[in-house]
Protein backbone atom coordinates (compact mmCIF):
# COMPACT_ATOMS: atom_id res chain seq x y z
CA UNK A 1 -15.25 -11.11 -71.51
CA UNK A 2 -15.72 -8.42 -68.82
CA UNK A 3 -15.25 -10.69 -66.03
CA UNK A 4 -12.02 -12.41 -67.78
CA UNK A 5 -10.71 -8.76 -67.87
CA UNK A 6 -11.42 -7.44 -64.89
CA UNK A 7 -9.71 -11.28 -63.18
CA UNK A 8 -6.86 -10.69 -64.98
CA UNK A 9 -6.35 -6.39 -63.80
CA UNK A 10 -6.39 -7.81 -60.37
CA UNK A 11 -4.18 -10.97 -61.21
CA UNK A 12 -2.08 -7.53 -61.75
CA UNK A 13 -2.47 -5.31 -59.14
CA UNK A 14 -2.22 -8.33 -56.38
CA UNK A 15 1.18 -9.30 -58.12
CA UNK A 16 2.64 -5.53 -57.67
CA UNK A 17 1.12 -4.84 -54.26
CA UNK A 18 3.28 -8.17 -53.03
CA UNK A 19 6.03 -6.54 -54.41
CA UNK A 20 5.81 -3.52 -52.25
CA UNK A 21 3.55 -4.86 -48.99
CA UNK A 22 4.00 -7.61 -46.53
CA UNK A 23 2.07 -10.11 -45.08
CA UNK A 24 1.81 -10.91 -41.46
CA UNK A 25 0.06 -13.63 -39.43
CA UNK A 26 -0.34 -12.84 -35.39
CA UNK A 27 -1.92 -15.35 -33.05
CA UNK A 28 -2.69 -12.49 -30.19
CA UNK A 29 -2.49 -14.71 -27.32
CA UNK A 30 -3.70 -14.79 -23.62
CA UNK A 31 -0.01 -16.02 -22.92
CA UNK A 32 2.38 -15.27 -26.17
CA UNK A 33 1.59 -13.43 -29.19
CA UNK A 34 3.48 -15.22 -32.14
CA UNK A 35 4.14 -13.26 -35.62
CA UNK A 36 4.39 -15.13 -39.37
CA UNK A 37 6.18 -13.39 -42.13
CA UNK A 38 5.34 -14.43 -45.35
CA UNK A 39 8.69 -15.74 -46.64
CA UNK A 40 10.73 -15.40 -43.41
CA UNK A 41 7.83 -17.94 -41.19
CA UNK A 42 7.37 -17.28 -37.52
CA UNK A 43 9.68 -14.61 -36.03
CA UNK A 44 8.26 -13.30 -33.21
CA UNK A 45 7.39 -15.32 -30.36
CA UNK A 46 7.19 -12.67 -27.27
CA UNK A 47 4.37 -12.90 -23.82
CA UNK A 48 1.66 -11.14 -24.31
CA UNK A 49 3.04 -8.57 -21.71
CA UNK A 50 2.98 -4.59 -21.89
CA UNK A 51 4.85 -2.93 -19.35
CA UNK A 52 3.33 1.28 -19.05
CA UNK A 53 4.68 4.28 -16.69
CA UNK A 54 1.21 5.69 -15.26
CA UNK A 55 2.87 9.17 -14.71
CA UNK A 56 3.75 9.89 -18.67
CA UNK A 57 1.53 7.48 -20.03
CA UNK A 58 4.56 5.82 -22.44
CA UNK A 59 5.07 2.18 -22.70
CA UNK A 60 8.17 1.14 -20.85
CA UNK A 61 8.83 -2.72 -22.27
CA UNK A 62 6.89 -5.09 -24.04
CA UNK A 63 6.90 -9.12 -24.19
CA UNK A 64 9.60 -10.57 -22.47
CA UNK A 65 10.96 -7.68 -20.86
CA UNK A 66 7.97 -6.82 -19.75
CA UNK A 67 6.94 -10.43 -18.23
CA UNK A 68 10.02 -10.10 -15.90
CA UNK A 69 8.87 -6.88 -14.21
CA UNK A 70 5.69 -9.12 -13.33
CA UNK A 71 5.01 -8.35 -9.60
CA UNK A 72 8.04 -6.55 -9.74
CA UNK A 73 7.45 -3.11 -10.58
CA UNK A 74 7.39 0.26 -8.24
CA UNK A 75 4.18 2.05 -8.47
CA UNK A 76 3.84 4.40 -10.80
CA UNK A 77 4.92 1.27 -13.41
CA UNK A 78 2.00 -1.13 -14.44
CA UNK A 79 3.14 -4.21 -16.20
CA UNK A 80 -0.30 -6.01 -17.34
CA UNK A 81 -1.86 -8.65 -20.10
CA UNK A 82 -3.89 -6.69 -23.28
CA UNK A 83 -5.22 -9.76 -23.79
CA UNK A 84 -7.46 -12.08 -21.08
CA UNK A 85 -9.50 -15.11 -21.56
CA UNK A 86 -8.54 -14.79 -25.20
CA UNK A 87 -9.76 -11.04 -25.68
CA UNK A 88 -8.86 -8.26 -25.57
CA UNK A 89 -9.54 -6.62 -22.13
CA UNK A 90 -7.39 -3.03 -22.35
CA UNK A 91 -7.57 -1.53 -26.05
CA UNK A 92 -5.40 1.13 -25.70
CA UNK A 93 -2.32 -1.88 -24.16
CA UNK A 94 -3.71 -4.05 -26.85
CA UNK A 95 -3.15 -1.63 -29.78
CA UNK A 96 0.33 -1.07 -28.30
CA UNK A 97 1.18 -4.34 -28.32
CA UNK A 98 0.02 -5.48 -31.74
CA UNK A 99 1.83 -1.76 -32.88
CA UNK A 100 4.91 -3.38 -31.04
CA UNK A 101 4.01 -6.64 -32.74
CA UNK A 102 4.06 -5.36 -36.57
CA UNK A 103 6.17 -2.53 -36.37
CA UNK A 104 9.14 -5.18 -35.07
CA UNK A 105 8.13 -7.73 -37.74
CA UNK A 106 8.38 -4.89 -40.72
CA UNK A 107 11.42 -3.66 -39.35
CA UNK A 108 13.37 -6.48 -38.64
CA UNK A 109 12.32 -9.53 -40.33
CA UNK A 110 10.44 -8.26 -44.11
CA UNK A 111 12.05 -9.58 -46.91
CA UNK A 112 11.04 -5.96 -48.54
CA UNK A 113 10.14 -2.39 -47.76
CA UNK A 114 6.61 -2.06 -47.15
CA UNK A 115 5.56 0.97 -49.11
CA UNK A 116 2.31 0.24 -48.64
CA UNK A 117 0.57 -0.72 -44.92
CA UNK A 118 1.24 -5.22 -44.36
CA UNK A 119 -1.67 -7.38 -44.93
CA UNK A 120 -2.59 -8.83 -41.62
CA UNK A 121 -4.19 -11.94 -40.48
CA UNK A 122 -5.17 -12.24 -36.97
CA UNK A 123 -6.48 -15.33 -34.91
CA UNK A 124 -8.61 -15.04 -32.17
CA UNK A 125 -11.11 -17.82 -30.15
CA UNK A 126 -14.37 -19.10 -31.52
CA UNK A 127 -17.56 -17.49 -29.99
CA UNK A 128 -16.02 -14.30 -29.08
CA UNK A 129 -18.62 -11.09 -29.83
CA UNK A 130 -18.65 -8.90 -32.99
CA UNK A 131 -17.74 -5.87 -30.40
CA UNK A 132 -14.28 -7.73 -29.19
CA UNK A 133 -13.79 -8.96 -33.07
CA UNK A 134 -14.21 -5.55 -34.15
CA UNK A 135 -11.45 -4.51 -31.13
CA UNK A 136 -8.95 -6.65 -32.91
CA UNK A 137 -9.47 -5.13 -35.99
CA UNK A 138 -9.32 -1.52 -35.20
CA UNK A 139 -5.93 -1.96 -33.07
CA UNK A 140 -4.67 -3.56 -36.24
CA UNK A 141 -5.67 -0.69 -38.51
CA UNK A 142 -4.00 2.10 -35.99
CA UNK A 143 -0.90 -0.33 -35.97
CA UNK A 144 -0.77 0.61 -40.12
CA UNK A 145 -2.44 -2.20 -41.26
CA UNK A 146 -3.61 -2.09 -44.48
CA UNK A 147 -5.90 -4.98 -44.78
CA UNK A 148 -7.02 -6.54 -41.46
CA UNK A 149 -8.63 -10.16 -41.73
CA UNK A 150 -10.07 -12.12 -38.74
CA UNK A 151 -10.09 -15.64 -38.51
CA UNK A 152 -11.06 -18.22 -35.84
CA UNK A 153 -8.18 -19.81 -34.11
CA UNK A 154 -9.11 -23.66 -34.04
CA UNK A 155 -9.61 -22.71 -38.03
CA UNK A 156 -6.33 -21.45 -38.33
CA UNK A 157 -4.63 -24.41 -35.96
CA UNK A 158 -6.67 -26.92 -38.68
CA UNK A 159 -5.12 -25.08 -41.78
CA UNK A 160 -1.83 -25.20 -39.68
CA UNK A 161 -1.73 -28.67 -39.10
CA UNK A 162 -2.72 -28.91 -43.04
CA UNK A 163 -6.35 -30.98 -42.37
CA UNK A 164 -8.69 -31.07 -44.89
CA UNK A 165 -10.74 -27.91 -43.49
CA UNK A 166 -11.99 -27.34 -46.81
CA UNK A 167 -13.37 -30.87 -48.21
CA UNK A 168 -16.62 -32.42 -47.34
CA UNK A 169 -15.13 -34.00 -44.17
CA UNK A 170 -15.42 -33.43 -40.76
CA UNK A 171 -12.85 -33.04 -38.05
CA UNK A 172 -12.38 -31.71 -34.28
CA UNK A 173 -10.08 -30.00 -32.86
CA UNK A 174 -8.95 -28.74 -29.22
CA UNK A 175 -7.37 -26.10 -29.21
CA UNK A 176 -5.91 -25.32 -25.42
CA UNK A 177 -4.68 -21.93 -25.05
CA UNK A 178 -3.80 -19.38 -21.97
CA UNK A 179 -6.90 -18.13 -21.72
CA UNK A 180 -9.41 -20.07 -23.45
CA UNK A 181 -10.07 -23.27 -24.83
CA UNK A 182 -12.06 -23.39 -28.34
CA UNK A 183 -13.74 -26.97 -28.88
CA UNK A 184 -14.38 -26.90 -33.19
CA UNK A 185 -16.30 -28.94 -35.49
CA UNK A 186 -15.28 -27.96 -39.01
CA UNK A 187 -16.44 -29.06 -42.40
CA UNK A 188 -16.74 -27.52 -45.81
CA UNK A 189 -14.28 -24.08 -45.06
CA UNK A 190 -16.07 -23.60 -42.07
CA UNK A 191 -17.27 -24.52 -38.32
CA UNK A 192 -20.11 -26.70 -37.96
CA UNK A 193 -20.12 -26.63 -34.44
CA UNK A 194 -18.27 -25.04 -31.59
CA UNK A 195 -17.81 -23.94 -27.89
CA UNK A 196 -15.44 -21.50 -26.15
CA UNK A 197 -14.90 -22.20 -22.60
CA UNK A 198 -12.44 -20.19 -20.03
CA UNK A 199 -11.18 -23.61 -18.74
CA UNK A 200 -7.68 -23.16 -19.97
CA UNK A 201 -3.92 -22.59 -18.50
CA UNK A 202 -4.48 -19.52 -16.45
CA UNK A 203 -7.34 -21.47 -14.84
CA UNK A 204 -5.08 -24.37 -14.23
CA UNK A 205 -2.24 -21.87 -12.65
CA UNK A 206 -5.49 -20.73 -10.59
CA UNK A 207 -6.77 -24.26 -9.59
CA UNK A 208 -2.61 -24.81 -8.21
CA UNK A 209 -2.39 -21.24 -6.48
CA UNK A 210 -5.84 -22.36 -4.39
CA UNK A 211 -4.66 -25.82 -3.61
CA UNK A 212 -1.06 -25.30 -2.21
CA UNK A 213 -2.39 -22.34 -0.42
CA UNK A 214 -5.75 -24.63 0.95
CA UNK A 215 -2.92 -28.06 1.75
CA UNK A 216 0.60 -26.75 2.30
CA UNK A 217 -0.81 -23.02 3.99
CA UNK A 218 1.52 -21.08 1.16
CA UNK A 219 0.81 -18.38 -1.07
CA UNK A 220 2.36 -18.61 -4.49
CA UNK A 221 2.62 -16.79 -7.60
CA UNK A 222 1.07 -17.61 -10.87
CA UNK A 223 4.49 -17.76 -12.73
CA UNK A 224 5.61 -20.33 -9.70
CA UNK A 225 2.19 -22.30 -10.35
CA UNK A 226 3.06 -22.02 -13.93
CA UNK A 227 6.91 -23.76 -13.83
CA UNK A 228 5.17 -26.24 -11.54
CA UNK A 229 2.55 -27.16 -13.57
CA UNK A 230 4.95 -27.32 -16.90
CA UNK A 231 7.67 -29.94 -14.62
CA UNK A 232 5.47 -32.38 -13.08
CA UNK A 233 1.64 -31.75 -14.18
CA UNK A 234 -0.06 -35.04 -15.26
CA UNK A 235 -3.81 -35.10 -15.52
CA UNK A 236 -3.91 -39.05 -14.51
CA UNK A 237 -4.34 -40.18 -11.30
CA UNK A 238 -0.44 -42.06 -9.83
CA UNK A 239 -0.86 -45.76 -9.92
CA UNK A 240 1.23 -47.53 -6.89
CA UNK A 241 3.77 -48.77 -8.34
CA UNK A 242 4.19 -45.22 -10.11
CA UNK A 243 6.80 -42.59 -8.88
CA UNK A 244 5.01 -39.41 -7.60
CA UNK A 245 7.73 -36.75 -9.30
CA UNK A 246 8.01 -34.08 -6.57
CA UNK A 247 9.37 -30.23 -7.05
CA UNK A 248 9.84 -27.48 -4.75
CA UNK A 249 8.05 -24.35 -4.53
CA UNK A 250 8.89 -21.06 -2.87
CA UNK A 251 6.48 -18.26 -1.73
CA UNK A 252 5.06 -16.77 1.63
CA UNK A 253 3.45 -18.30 4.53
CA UNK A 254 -0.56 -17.70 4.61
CA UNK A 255 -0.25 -18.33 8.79
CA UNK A 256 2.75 -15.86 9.73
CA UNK A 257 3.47 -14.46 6.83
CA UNK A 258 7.48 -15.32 6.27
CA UNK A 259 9.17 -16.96 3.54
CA UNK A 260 9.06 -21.02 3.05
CA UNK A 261 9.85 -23.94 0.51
CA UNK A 262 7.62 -26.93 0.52
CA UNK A 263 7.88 -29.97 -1.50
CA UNK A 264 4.86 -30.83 -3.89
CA UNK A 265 4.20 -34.07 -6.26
CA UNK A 266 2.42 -34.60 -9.04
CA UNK A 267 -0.48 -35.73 -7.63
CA UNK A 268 -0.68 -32.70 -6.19
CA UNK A 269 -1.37 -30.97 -9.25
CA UNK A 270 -3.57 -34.21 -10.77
CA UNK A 271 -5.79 -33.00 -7.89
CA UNK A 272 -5.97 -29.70 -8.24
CA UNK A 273 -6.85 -29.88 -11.72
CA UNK A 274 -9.63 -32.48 -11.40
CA UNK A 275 -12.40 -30.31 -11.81
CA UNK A 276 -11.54 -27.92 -14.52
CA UNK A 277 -10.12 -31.12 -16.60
CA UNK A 278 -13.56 -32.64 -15.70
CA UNK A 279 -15.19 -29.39 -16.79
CA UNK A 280 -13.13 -29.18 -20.03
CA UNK A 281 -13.86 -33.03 -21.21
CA UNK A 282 -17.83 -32.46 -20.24
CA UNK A 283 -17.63 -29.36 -22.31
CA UNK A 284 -15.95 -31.70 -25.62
CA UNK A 285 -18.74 -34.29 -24.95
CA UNK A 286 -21.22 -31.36 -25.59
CA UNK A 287 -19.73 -30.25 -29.12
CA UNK A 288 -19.71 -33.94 -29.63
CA UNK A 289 -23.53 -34.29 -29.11
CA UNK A 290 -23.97 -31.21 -31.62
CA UNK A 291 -21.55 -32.75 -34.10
CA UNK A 292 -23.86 -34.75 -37.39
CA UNK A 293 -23.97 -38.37 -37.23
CA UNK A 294 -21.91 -38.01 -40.91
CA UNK A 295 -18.55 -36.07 -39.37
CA UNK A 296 -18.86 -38.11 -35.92
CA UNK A 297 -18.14 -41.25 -38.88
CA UNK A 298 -15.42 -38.83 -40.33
CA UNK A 299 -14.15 -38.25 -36.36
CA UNK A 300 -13.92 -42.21 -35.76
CA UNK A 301 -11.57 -42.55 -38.73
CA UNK A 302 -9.60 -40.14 -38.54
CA UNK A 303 -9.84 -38.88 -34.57
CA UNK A 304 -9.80 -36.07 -32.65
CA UNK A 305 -6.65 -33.39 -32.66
CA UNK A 306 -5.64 -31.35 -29.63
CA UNK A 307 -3.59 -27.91 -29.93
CA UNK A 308 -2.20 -25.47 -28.06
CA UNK A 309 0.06 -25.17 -24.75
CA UNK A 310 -2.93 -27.41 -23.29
CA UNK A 311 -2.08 -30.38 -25.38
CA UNK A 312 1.42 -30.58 -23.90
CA UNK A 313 -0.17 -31.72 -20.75
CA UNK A 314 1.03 -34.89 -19.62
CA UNK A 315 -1.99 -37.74 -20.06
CA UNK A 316 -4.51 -35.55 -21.32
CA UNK A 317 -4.76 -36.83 -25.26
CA UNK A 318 -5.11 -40.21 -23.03
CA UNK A 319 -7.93 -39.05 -20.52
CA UNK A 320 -9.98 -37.60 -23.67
CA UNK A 321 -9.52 -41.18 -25.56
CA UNK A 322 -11.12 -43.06 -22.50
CA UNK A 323 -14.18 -40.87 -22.05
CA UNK A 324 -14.65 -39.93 -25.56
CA UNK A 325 -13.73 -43.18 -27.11
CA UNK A 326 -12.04 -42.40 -30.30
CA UNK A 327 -8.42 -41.49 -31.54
CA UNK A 328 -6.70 -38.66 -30.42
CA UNK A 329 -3.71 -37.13 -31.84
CA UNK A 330 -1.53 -34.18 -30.44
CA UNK A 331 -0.24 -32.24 -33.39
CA UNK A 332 3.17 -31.56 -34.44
CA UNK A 333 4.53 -28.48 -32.36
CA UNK A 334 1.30 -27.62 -31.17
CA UNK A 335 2.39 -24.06 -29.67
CA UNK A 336 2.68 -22.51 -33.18
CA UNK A 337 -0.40 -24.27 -35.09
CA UNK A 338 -2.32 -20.63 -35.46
CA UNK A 339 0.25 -18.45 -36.24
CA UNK A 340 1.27 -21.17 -39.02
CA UNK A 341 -1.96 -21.88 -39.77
CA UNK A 342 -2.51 -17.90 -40.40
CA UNK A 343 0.57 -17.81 -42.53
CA UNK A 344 -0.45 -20.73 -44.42
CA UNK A 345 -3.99 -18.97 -45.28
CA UNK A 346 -2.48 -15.73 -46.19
CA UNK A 347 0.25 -17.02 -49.05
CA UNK A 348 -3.46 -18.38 -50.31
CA UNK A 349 -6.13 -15.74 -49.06
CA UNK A 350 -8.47 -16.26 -51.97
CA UNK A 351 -9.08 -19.90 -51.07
CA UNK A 352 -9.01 -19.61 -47.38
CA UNK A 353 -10.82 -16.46 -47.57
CA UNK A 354 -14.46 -17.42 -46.58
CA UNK A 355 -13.35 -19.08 -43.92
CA UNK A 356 -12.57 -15.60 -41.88
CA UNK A 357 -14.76 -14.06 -39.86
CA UNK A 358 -16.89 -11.89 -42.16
CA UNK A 359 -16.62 -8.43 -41.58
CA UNK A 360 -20.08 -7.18 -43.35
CA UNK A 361 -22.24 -9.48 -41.07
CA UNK A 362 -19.38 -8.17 -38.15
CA UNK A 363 -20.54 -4.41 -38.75
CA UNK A 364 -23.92 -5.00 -39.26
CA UNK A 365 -24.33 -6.61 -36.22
CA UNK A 366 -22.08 -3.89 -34.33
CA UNK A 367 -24.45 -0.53 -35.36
């Protein structure tokens, strides 16, 4: 009788605190940081950029602003990433940013006042430590958060994509970020098996910089890598009767030093991308080789999903089908899968809920 009673008080109180507190979902991103509002859906979809004056200390842009003034800025201005390999590397930039993040998203896009502090749900990579976890979470409480929740982004691309992460049936997904890429066997509500590697699209930007500079003796930027990989990246090697797409590329000449435009193909990039691509398919075989016989069955029926910037990289669902052999699908708008999939999760906390990181074994393990 107790128990019915005390159910229904917080039936209750969770009904009125919806009425006067938001929810928010925020995939913190190497590359973007994306924002859900419950009842308004993604709203904020800004680069994970924070633009700060050194001399007063004050933040000068953030997000897309800020990205422009990339290798831009005079001194005393430091435009920089809060967030690398997937974590956060700067706290105080970091808290700014998700500050930035939820203050915008209460402002402009709540479908109510928030009297009380938002709800929020953030998504960050499998295998990072309880220190970094615990980084997210603070910067989220000084933002005015008034619950923070933590939950593992390949979990939240899953729930995104609306898999059955909580029935007794396995699947694996890829999720290819900026930073990182998280390799997850989940089962049951949660992950069975996983791995985290830094093989992801800043180290593909990297693998381009070091090639043109090594074959066509220029040094280019990572935002000129970037547009190059994104127009004529493919991760299969040209056949002959193929067309090798070509675009041009702009930066400064390693030998004297002066401005010049080369001509690069896709090829180009398939080469300078062999061995991380190798590296990232080894490192899928692994979690494979971890994964019970029972959900590698599940796997064969139902195949493996890929998420994430990553995916959208031309013959890779095709290169993990030939050395993996077994389906693989590329999920429907794969750049928004975690903040969706944190949305998703927080219109239902109480059934997604053990599925988050857990905070008590978090703190434990942090004293």
């Amino acid at each position: 009788m107790l128990e019915k009673i005390k159910d229904s008080f917080n039936k209750v109180r969770r009904f009125f605190i919806k009425r006067i507190s938001n929810d928010i979902g925020i995939d913190l991103g190497t590359a973007n940081a994306l924002v859900y509002v419950s009842g308004k859906g993604i709203v904020i979809n800004e680069p994970s950029v924070v633009a700060i004056n050194e001399k007063t200390g004050r933040v000068v842009a953030v997000g897309s602003e800020a990205k422009n003034m990339l290798g831009r800025t005079p001194m005393h201005i430091k435009a920089e990433r809060p967030v690398v390999d997937g974590v956060i590397s700067n706290f105080e930039v970091a808290g700014e940013m998700i500050a930035f993040l939820i203050n915008k998203a209460e402002r402009d896009f709540a479908k109510k006042i928030g009297i009380l502090g938002p709800r929020v749900l953030v998504g960050v990579p499998s295998g990072i430590t309880n220190v970094e976890t615990r980084a997210v979470r603070d910067a989220a409480y000084d933002a005015g958060a008034r619950e923070v929740f933590i939950i593992e982004e390949p979990m939240a691309a899953a729930i995104g994509e609306n898999l059955p992460v909580k029935e007794a049936k396995g699947t694996i997904i890829i999720d290819i970020g900026g930073g990182t890429t998280d390799v997850a066997v989940i089962s049951l509500g949660g992950i069975v098996a996983s791995k985290n590697m830094k093989i992801a699209g800043d180290h593909f930007n990297q693998n381009i910089i070091e090639y043109v500079k090594e074959r066509y003796k220029i040094i280019i930027g990572e935002k000129t890598a970037e547009e190059a990989k994104i127009k004529i990246c493919s991760v299969l090697e040209i056949k002959k009767k193929e067309k090798d797409i070509s675009f041009k590329i702009r930066g400064r000449d390693s030998v004297n030093g002066i401005p010049k435009e080369v001509e690069i193909y896709s090829s180009d990039i398939q080469k300078a991308m062999k061995d991380s691509i190798d590296l990232l398919i080894e490192g899928v075989k692994e979690v494979v080789e971890k994964t019970p016989p029972e959900i590698i069955s599940d796997v064969l029926e139902s195949g493996i999903f890929i998420t994430g910037g990553g995916s959208l990289i031309c013959g890779l669902d095709k290169l993990i089908k030939k050395n993996l052999n077994t389906k693989v699908h590329i999920v429907e708008d794969p750049l928004t899968a975690v903040v969706r999939g944190t949305g998703i999760a927080l219109e239902d906390l109480d059934y997604y809920k053990e599925s988050f990181v857990d905070e008590e074994k978090e703190l434990s393990l942090s004293i």
